[in-house]
Protein backbone atom coordinates (compact mmCIF):
# COMPACT_ATOMS: atom_id res chain seq x y z
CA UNK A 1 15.37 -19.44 11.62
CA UNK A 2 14.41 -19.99 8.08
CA UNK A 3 14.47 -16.88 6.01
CA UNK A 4 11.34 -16.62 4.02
CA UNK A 5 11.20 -16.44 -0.28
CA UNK A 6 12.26 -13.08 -1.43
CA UNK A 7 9.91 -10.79 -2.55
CA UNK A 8 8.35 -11.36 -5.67
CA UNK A 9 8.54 -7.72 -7.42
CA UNK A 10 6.39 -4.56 -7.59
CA UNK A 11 2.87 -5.40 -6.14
CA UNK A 12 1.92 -1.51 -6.15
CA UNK A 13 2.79 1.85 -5.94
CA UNK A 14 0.82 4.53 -3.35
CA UNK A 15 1.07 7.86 -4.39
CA UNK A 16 -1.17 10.67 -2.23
CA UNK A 17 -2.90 13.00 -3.74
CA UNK A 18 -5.36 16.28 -2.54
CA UNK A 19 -7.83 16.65 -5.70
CA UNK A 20 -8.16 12.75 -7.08
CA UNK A 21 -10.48 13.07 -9.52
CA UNK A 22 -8.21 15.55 -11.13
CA UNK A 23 -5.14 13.22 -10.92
CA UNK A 24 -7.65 10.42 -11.44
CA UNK A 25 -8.33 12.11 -14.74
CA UNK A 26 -4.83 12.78 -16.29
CA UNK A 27 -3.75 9.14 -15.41
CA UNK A 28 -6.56 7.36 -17.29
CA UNK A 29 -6.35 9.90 -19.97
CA UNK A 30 -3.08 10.52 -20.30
CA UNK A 31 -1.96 7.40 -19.55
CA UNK A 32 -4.31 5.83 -20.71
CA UNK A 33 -4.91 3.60 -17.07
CA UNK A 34 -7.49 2.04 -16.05
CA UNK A 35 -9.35 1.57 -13.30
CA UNK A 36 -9.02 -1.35 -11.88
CA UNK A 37 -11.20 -0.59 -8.58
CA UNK A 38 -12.32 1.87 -6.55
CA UNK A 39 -12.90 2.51 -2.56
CA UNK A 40 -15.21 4.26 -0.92
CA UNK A 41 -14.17 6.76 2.38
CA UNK A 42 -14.34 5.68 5.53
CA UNK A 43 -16.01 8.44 6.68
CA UNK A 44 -19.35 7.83 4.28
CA UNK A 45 -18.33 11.36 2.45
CA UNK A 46 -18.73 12.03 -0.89
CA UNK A 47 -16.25 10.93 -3.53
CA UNK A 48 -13.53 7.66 -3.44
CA UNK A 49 -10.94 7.43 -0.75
CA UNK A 50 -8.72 5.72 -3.20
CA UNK A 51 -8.42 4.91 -7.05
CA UNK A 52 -6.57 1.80 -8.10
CA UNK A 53 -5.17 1.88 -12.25
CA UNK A 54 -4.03 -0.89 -13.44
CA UNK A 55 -0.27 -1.18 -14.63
CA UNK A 56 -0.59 -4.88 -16.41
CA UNK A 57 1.09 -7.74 -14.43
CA UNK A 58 -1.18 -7.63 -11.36
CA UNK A 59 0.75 -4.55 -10.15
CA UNK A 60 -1.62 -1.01 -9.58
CA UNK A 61 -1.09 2.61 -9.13
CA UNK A 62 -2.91 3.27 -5.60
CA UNK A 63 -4.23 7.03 -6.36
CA UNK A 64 -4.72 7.95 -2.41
CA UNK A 65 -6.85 10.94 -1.10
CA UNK A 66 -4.60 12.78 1.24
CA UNK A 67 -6.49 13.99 4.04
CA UNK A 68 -4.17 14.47 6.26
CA UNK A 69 -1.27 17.72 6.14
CA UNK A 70 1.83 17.25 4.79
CA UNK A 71 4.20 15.69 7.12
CA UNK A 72 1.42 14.60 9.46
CA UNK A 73 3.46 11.18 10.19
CA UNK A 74 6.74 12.55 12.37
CA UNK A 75 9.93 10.43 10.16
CA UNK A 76 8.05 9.63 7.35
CA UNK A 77 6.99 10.85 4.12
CA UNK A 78 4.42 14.15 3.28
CA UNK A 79 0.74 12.98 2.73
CA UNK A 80 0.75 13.97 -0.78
CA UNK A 81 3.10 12.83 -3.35
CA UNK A 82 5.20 9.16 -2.85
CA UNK A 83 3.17 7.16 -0.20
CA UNK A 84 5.06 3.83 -0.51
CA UNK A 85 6.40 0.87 -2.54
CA UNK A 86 4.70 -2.21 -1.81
CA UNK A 87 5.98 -5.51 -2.41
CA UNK A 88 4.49 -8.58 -3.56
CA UNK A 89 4.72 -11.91 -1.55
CA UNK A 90 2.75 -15.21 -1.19
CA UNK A 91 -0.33 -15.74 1.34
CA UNK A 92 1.13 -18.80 2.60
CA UNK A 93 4.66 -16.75 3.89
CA UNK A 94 3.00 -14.22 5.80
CA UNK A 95 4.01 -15.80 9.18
CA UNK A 96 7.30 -16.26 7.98
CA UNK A 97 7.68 -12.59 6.90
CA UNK A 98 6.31 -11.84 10.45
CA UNK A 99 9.04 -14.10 12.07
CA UNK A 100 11.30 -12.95 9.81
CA UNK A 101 10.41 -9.47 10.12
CA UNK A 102 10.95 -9.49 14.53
CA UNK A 103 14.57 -11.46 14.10
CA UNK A 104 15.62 -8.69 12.27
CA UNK A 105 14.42 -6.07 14.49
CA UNK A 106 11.96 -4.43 12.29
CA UNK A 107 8.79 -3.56 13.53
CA UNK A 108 5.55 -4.25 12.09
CA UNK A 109 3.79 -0.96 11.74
CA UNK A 110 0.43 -1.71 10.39
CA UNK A 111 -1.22 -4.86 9.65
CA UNK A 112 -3.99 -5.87 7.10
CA UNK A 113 -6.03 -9.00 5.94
CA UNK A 114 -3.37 -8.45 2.61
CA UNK A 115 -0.81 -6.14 3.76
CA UNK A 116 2.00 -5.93 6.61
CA UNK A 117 4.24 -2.40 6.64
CA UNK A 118 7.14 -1.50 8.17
CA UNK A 119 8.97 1.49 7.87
CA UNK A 120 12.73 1.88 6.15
CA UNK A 121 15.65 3.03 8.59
CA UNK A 122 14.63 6.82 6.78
CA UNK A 123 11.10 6.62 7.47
CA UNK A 124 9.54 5.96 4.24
CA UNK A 125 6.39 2.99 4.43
CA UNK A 126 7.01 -0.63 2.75
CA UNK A 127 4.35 -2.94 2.28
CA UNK A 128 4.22 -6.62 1.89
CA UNK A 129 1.06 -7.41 0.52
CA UNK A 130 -0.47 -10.87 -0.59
CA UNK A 131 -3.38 -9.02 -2.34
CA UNK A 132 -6.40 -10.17 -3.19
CA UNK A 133 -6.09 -13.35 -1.06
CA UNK A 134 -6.94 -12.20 2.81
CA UNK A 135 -5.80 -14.06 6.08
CA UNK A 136 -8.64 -15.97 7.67
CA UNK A 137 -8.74 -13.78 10.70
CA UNK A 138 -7.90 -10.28 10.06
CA UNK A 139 -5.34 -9.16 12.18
CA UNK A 140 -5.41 -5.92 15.07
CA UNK A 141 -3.69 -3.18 14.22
């Protein structure tokens, strides 16, 4: 089996939050981010379901809206605070990181046009991401 290309560094950082335009606020303030896009909610309710601040490089701050409780996913981290670290990879190794990915025995969590997860032997969420360019055919799950 051919391993695939390591990562190529940071991509972004998740971090969950319960009053976002608050935290929204002090990081582009503060910190002087900015916002490098926003998403709406699922859901059609007011406000954004997530804030992305850009960090220079092509790597972001994810600002997400925790609506779930804390420690709402059994293993894995509370809904607020760290979310995950996601790493950056090319498009065109995806189906090598999936290969790769089920020789090793790790399981594929959650898949995205841009993004495959998997979760740590402690729980805590890793993404692969090939942000902004999307698979042809988004994938289930």
């Amino acid at each position: 089996m051919t391993q695939p290309a390591p990562a190529r560094g940071v991509h972004h950082v998740a971090i969950g939050v319960r009053d976002l335009p608050a935290v929204e606020a002090f990081y582009r303030s503060v910190l002087r981010l900015p916002v490098q896009r926003r998403w709406s909610r699922a859901d059609g309710g007011p406000g954004d379901r997530s804030v992305w601040l850009e960090l220079g490089g092509g790597a972001f701050l994810a600002l997400e809206r925790a609506e779930t409780p804390p420690a709402a996913r059994p293993g894995g981290p509370a809904a607020e605070g760290y979310l995950m670290a996601v790493l950056a990879i090319a498009r065109d190794q995806r189906a090598e990181w999936e290969a790769w990915l089920a020789a090793t025995g790790v399981a594929i969590v959650r898949r995205t046009a841009y993004t495959l997860y998997v979760d740590d032997p402690e729980g805590n969420r890793v993404g692969l991401s090939h942000w902004p360019d999307a698979v042809e055919t988004p994938p289930s799950s």
